[in-house]
Every structure is written in C-alpha cells, then in structure tokens.
C-alpha atoms as a PDB file:
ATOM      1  CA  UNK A   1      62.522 -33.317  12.455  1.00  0.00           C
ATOM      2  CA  UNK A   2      60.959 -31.955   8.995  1.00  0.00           C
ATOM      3  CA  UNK A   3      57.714 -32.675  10.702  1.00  0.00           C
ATOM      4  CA  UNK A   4      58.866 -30.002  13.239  1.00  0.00           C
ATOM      5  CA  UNK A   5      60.172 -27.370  10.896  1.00  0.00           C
ATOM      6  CA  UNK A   6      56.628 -27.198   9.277  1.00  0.00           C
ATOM      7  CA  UNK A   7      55.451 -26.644  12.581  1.00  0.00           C
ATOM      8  CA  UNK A   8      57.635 -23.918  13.734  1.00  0.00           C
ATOM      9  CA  UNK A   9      57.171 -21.941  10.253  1.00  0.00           C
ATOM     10  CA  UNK A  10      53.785 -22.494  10.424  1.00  0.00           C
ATOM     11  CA  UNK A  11      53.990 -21.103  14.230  1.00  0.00           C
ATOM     12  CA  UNK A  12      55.808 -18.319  12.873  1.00  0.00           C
ATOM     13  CA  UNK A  13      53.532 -17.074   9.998  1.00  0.00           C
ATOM     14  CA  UNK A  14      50.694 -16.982  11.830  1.00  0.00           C
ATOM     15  CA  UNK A  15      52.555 -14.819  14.433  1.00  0.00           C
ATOM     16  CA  UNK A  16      53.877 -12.738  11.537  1.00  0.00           C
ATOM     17  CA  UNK A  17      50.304 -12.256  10.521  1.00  0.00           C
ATOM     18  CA  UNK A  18      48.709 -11.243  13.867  1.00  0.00           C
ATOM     19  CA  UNK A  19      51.733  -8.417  14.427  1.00  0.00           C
ATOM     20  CA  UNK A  20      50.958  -6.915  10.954  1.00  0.00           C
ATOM     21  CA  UNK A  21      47.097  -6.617  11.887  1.00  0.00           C
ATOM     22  CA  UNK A  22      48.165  -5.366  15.488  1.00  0.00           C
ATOM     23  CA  UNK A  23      50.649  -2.258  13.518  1.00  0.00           C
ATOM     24  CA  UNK A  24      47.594  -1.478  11.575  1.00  0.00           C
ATOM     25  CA  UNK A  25      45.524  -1.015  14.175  1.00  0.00           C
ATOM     26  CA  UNK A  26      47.964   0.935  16.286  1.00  0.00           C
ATOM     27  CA  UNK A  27      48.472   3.699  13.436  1.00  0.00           C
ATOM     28  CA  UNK A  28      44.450   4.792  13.785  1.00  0.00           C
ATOM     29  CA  UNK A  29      44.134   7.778  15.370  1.00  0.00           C
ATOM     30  CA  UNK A  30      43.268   7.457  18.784  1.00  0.00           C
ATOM     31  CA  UNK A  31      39.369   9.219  18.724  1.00  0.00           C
ATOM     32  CA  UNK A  32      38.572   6.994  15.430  1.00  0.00           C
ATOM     33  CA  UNK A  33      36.150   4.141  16.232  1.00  0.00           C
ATOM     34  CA  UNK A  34      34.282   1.870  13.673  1.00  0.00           C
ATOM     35  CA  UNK A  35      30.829   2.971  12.638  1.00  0.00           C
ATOM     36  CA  UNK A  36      27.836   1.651  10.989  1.00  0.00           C
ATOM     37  CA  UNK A  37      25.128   4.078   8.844  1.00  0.00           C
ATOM     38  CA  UNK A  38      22.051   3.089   9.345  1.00  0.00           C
ATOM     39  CA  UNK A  39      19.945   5.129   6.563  1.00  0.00           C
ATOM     40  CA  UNK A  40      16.086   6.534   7.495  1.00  0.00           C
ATOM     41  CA  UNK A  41      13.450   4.141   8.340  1.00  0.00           C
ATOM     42  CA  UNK A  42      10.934   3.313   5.210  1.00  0.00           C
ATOM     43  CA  UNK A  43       7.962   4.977   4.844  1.00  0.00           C
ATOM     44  CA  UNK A  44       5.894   1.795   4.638  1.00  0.00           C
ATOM     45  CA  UNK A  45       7.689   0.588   7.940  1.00  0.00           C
ATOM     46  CA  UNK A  46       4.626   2.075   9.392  1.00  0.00           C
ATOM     47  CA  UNK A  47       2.067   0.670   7.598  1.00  0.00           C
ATOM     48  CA  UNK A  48       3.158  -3.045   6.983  1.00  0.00           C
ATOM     49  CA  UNK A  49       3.393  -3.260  11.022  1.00  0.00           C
ATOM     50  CA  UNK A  50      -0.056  -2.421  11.396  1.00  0.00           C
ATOM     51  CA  UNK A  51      -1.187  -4.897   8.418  1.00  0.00           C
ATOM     52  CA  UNK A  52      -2.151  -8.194   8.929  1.00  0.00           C
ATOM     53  CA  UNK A  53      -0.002 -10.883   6.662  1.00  0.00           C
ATOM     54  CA  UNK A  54      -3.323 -11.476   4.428  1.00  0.00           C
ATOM     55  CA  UNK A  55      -3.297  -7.733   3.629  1.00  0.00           C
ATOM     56  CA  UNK A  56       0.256  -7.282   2.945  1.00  0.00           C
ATOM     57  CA  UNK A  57      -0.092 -10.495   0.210  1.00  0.00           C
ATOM     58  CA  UNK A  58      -3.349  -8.577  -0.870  1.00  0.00           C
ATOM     59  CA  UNK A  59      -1.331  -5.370  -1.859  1.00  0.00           C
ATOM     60  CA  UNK A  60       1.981  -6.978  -2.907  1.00  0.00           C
ATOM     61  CA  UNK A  61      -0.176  -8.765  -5.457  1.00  0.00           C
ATOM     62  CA  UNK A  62      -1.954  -5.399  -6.922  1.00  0.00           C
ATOM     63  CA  UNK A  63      -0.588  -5.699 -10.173  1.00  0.00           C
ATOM     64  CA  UNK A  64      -2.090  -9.663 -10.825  1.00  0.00           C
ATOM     65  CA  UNK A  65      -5.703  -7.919  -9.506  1.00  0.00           C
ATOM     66  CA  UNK A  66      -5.730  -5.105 -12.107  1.00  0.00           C
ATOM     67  CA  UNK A  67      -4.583  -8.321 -14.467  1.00  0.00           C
ATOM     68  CA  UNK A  68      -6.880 -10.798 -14.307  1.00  0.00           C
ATOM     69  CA  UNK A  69     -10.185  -8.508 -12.641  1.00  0.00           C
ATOM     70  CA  UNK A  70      -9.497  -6.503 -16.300  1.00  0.00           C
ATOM     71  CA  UNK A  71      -9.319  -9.404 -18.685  1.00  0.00           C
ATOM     72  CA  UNK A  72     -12.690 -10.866 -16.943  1.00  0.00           C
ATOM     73  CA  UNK A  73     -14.404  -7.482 -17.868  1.00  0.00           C
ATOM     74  CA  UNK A  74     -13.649  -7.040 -21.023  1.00  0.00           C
ATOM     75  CA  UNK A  75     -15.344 -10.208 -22.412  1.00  0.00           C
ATOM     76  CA  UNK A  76     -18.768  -8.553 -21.752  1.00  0.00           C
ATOM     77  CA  UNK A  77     -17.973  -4.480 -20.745  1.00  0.00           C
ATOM     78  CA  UNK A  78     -15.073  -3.288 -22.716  1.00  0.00           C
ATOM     79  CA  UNK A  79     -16.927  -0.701 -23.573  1.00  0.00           C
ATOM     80  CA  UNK A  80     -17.580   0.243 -20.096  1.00  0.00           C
ATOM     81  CA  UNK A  81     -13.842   0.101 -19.546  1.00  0.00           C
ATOM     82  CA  UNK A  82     -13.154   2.454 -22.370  1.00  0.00           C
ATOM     83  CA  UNK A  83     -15.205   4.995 -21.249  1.00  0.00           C
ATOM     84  CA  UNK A  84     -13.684   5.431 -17.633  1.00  0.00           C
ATOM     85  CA  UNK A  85     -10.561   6.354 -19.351  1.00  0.00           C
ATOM     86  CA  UNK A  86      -7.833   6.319 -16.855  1.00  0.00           C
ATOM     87  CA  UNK A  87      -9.292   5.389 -14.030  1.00  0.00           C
ATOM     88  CA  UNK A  88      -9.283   1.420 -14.858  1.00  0.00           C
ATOM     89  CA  UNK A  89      -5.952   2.088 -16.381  1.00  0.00           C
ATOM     90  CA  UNK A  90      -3.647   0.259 -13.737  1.00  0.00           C
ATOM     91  CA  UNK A  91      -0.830   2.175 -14.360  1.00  0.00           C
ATOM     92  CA  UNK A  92      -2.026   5.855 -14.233  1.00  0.00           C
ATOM     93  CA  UNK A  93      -1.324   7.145 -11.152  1.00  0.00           C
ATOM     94  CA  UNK A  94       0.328  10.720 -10.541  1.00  0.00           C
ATOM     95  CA  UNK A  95       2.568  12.437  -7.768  1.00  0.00           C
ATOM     96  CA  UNK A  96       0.954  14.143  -4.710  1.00  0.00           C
ATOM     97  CA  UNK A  97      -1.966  11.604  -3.617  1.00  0.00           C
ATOM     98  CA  UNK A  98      -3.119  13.049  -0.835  1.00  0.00           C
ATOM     99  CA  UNK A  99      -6.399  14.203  -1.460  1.00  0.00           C
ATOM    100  CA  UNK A 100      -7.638  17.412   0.360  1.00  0.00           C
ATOM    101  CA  UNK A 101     -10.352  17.357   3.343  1.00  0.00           C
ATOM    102  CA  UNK A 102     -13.644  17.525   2.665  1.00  0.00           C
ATOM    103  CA  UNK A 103     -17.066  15.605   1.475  1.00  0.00           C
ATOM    104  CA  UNK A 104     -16.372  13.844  -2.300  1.00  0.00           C
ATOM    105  CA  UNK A 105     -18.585  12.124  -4.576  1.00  0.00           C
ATOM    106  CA  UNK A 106     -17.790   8.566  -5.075  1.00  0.00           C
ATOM    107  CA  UNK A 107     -18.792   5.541  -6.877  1.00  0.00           C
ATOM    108  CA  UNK A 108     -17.826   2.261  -6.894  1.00  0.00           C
ATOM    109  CA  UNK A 109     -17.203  -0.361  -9.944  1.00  0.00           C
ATOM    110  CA  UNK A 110     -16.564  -3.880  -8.900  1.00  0.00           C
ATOM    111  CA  UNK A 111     -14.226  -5.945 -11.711  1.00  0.00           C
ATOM    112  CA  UNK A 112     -13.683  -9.487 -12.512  1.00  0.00           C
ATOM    113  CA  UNK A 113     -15.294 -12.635 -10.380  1.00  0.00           C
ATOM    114  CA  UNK A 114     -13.970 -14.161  -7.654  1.00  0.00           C
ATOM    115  CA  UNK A 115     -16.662 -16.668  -7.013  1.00  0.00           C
ATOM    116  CA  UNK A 116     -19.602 -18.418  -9.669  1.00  0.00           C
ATOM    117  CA  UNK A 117     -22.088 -16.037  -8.356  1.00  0.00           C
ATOM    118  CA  UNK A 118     -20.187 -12.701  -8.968  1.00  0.00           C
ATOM    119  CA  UNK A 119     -20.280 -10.833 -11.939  1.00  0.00           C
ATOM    120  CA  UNK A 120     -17.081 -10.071 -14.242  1.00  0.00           C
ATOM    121  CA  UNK A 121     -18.294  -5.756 -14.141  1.00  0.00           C
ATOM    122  CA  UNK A 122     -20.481  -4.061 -11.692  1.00  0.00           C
ATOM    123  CA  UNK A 123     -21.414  -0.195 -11.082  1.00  0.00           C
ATOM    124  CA  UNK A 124     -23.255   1.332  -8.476  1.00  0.00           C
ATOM    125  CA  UNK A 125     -25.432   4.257  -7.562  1.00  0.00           C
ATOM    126  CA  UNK A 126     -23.095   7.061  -6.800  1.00  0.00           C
ATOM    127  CA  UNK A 127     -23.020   7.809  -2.945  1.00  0.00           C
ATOM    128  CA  UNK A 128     -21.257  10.158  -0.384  1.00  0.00           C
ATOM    129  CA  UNK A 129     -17.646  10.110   1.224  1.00  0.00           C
ATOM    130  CA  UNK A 130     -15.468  12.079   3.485  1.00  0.00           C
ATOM    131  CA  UNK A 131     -11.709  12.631   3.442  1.00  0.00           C
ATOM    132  CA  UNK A 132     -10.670  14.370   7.176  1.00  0.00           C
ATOM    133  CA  UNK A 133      -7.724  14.846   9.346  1.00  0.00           C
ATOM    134  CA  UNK A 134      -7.543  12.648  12.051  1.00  0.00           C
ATOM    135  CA  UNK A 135      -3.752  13.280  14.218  1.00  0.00           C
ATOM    136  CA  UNK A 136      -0.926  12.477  11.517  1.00  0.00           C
ATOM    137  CA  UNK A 137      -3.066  10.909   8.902  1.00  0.00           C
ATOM    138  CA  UNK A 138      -5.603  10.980   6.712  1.00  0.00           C
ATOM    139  CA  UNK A 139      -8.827   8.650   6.638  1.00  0.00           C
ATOM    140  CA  UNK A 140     -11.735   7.956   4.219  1.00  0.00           C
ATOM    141  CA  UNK A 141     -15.189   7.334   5.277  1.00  0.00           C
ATOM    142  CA  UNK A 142     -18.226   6.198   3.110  1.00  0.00           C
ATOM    143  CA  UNK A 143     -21.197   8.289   4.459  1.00  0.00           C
ATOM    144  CA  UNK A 144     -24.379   6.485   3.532  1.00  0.00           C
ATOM    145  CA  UNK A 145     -25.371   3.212   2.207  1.00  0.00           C
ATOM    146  CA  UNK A 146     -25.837  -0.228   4.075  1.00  0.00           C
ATOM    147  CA  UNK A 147     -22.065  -0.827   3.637  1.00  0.00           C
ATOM    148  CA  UNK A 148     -19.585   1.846   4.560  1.00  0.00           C
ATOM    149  CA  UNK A 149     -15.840   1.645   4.155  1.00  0.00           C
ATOM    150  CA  UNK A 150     -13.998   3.608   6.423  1.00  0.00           C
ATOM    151  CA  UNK A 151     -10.180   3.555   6.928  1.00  0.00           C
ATOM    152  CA  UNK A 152      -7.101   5.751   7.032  1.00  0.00           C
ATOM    153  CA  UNK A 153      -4.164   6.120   4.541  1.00  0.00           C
ATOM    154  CA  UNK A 154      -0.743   5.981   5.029  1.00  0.00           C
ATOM    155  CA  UNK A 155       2.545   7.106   3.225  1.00  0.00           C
ATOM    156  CA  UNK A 156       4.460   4.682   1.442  1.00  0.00           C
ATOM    157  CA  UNK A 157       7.714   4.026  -0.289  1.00  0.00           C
ATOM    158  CA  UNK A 158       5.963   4.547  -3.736  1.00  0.00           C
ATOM    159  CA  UNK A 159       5.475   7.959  -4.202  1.00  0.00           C
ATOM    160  CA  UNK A 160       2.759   7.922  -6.186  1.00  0.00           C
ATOM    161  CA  UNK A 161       0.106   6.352  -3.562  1.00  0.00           C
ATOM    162  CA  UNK A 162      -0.803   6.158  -0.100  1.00  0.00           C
ATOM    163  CA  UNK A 163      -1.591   2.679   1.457  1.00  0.00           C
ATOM    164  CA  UNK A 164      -5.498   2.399   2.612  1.00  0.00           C
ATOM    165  CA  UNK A 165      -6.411   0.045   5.831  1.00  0.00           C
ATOM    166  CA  UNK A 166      -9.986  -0.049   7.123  1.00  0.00           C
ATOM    167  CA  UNK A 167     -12.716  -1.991   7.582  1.00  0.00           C
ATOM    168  CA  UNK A 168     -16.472  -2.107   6.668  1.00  0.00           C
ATOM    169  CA  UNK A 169     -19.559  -1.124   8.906  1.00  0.00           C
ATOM    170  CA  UNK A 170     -22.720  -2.014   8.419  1.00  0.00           C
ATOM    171  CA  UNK A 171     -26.240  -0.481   8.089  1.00  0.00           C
ATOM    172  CA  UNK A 172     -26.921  -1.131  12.103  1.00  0.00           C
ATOM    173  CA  UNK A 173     -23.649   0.333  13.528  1.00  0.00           C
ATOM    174  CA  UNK A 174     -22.933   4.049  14.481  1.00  0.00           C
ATOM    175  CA  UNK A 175     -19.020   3.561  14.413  1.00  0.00           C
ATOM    176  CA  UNK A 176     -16.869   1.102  11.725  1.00  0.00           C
ATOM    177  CA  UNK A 177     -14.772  -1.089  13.355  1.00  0.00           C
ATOM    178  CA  UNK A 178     -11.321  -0.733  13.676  1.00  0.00           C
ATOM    179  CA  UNK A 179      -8.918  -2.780  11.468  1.00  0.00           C
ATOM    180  CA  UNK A 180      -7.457  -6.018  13.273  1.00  0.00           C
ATOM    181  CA  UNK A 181     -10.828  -6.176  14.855  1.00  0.00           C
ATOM    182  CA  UNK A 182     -12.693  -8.560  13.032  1.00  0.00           C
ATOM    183  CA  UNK A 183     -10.225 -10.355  10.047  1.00  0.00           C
ATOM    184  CA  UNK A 184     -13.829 -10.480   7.576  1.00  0.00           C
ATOM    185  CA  UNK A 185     -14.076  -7.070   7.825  1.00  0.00           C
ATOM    186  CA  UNK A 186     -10.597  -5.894   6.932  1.00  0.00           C
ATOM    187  CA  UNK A 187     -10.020  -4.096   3.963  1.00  0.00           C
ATOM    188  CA  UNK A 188      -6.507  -2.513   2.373  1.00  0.00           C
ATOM    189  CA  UNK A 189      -5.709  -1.455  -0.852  1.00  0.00           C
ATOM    190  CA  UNK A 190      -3.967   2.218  -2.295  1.00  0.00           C
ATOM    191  CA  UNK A 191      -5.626   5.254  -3.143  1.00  0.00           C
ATOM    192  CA  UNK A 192      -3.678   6.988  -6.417  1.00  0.00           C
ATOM    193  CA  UNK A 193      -4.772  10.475  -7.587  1.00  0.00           C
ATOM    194  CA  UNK A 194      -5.348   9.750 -11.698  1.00  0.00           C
ATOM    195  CA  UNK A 195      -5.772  13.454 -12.987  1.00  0.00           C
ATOM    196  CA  UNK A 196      -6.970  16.780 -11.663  1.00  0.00           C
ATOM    197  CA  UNK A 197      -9.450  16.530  -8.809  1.00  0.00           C
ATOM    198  CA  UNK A 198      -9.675  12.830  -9.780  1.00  0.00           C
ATOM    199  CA  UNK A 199      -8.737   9.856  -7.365  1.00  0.00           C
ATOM    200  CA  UNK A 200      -9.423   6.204  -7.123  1.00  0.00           C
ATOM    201  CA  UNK A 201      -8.949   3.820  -4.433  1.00  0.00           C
ATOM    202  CA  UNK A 202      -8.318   0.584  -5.080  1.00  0.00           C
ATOM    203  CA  UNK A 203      -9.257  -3.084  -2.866  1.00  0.00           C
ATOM    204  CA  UNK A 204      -7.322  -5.857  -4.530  1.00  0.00           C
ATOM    205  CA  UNK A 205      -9.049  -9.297  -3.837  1.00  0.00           C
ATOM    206  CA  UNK A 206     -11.536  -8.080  -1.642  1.00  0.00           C
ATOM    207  CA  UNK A 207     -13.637 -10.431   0.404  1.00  0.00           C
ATOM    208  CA  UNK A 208     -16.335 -10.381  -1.295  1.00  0.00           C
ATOM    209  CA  UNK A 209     -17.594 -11.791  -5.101  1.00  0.00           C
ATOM    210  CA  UNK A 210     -14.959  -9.610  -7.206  1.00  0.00           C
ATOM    211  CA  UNK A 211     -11.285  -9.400  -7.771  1.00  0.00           C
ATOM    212  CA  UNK A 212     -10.784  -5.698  -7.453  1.00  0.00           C
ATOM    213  CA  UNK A 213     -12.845  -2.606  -6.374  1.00  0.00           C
ATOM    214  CA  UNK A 214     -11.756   0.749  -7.641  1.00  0.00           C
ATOM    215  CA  UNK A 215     -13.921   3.420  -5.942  1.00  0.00           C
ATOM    216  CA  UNK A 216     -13.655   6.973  -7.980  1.00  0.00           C
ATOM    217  CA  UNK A 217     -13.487  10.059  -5.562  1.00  0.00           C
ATOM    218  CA  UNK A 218     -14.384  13.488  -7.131  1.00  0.00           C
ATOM    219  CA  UNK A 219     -15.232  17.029  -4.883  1.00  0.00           C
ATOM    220  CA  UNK A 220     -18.783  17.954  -3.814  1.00  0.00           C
ATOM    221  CA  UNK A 221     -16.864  21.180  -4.108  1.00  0.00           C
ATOM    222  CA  UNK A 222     -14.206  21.858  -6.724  1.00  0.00           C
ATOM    223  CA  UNK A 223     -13.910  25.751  -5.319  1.00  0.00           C
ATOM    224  CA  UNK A 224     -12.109  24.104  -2.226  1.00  0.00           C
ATOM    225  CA  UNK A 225     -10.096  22.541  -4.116  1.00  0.00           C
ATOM    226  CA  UNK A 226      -5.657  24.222  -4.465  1.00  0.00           C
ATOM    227  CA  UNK A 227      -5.510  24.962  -7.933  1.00  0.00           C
END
C-alpha cells in the first residue's frame, strides 16, 4: 500500500507539472511564435570557403611567421630591419586597406629560413605590379619578372586587412593559374596599408626557402592617389 501512495503522488506531480506548462502556454498571445536571430554572415565566410585547409593554418598562424622569420633576421640584418621602419613591424597596420587601382612599385624582402639553403634576409630588385577591379573584388598582379604573383583580396573580419589568395606564374605562361589549381602554386597571406600611400602584403610560410615574404607596394603615381 505505501508502495502505491508514492506512486499515485508521484502520478500526480508530474500531472501537476505538465498543466502548469500547458496555462503558460495558453496565456501567449495567439500571433506570438518562437524565434531565433541569426546575426549577418562574417566577412571572412567568403574567403575561408574558397581557401584550402593548408592556407587557412598558413594565415591563422601569421603572428608565429612575423615571430620567428624576425628573430632569424636580426642575427645578421638588424640593421636592415631598422631601416624599413614600419613595414617589418608586425603590428602596424591601419584602417582602410584597400589600395586604389592602378600600376605600384613593389619590392620584395624575404625573412627568416625555412630550409638549410635559404637565407635568414633577402631583398630584391624592385619590379612592377598592378592593383585592378575585377567584379566585386580587388586583385594584385606582379607584372614582370620570371615569377609573378597574382591573386585577389578579400574582406575580412579584421578591419585592418584584406585576405590575399593567388598563385604564382611563371616566366613561360601568359595567364597565372587560378588558386586550387595546382596546391605548389598556392599562395595566401594579408595585405595591410602601413602609412600614407604605403602597403605591404604579407605570405606567411610560403613554399619556398623563407618563413615570410612581405612585398612593399608604393604608386607609380602618387597624383592618382585620394588625398
């Protein structure tokens, strides 16, 4: 018998329980229904579905590049580092990145080794790019030289930078490839404006012999240039 009492208040409880949530429900208006917000897609949605897993490791890990490519350079070229002033700074980029249209000198220093053969600092002979319009977006194309990187950039959550995804051609071929086409010649990395007609774009862990590539854009023409 007490075995059956427990029972029957337990039965009752529960039953007590299930007409209090049915009352609540029947005193909400009749036109309310339950809703979910679902806030604007992220600006690097775009980009990070168009990036291969390797790439998307390659940015997320920016900060170690800058890290390790600087402290490699500045055993022999500190000097060399001092002088470019903010553009090896990791940490100086500004709001607005998006560079205007139009040809730019650029130049490329190469920082820290990433195999025995590569060298901890290496500059090269300033050469000729072009920033254009192309739909939506904007892309970057290296002119001349047996190597060309050519990509385009895309908004990101970070104000302060757009995300760059190309690939490289080479001296034989009239077009670059696109990227996704051939996994070697993939490149991604951020271009960050660093001062008044001054950008850089940077290639974390490239493939190649360094750790990070920071190319420095500047205009052919400054007159083109919003003031």
């Amino acid at each position: 018998m007490a075995r059956l009492g427990t029972l029957i208040l337990a039965t009752a409880a529960i039953a007590a329980v299930l007409t209090g949530c049915e009352t609540a429900r029947s005193r909400l208006p009749p036109a309310v229904r339950p809703s979910v917000e679902v806030g604007p897609p992220l600006k690097s949605e775009a980009w990070k579905a168009l990036a291969t897993a390797e790439d998307k490791d390659r940015i997320a890990r920016l900060g170690l590049a800058w890290q390790e490519a600087l402290a490699d350079a500045a055993k022999s070229n500190a000097a060399d580092i001092r002088r470019d002033g903010k553009l090896l700074l990791p940490r100086s980029a500004l709001p607005r990145p998006q560079p205007t249209p139009g040809s730019y000198n650029c130049r490329l220093i190469k920082l820290g080794k990433a195999t025995t053969s590569g060298k901890p600092y290496e500059t090269f002979k300033p050469f000729f790019c072009y920033v254009e319009v192309e739909g939506d977006l904007l892309t970057i194309v290296k002119q001349t030289g047996s190597q060309r990187p050519a990509g385009r950039l895309w908004e990101d959550d970070d104000p302060t930078r757009l995300v760059f995804l190309g690939s490289l051609a080479l001296a034989s071929e009239d077009q670059p490839l696109a990227y996704g086409d051939d996994p070697k010649r993939n490149m991604a990395g951020v271009l960050e404006r660093i001062g008044p007609f001054r950008w850089r774009l940077v290639i974390p862990w490239p493939q190649g012999t360094s750790k990070l590539d920071v190319f420095e854009l500047t205009p052919v023409d400054f007159t083109q240039q919003p003031q």
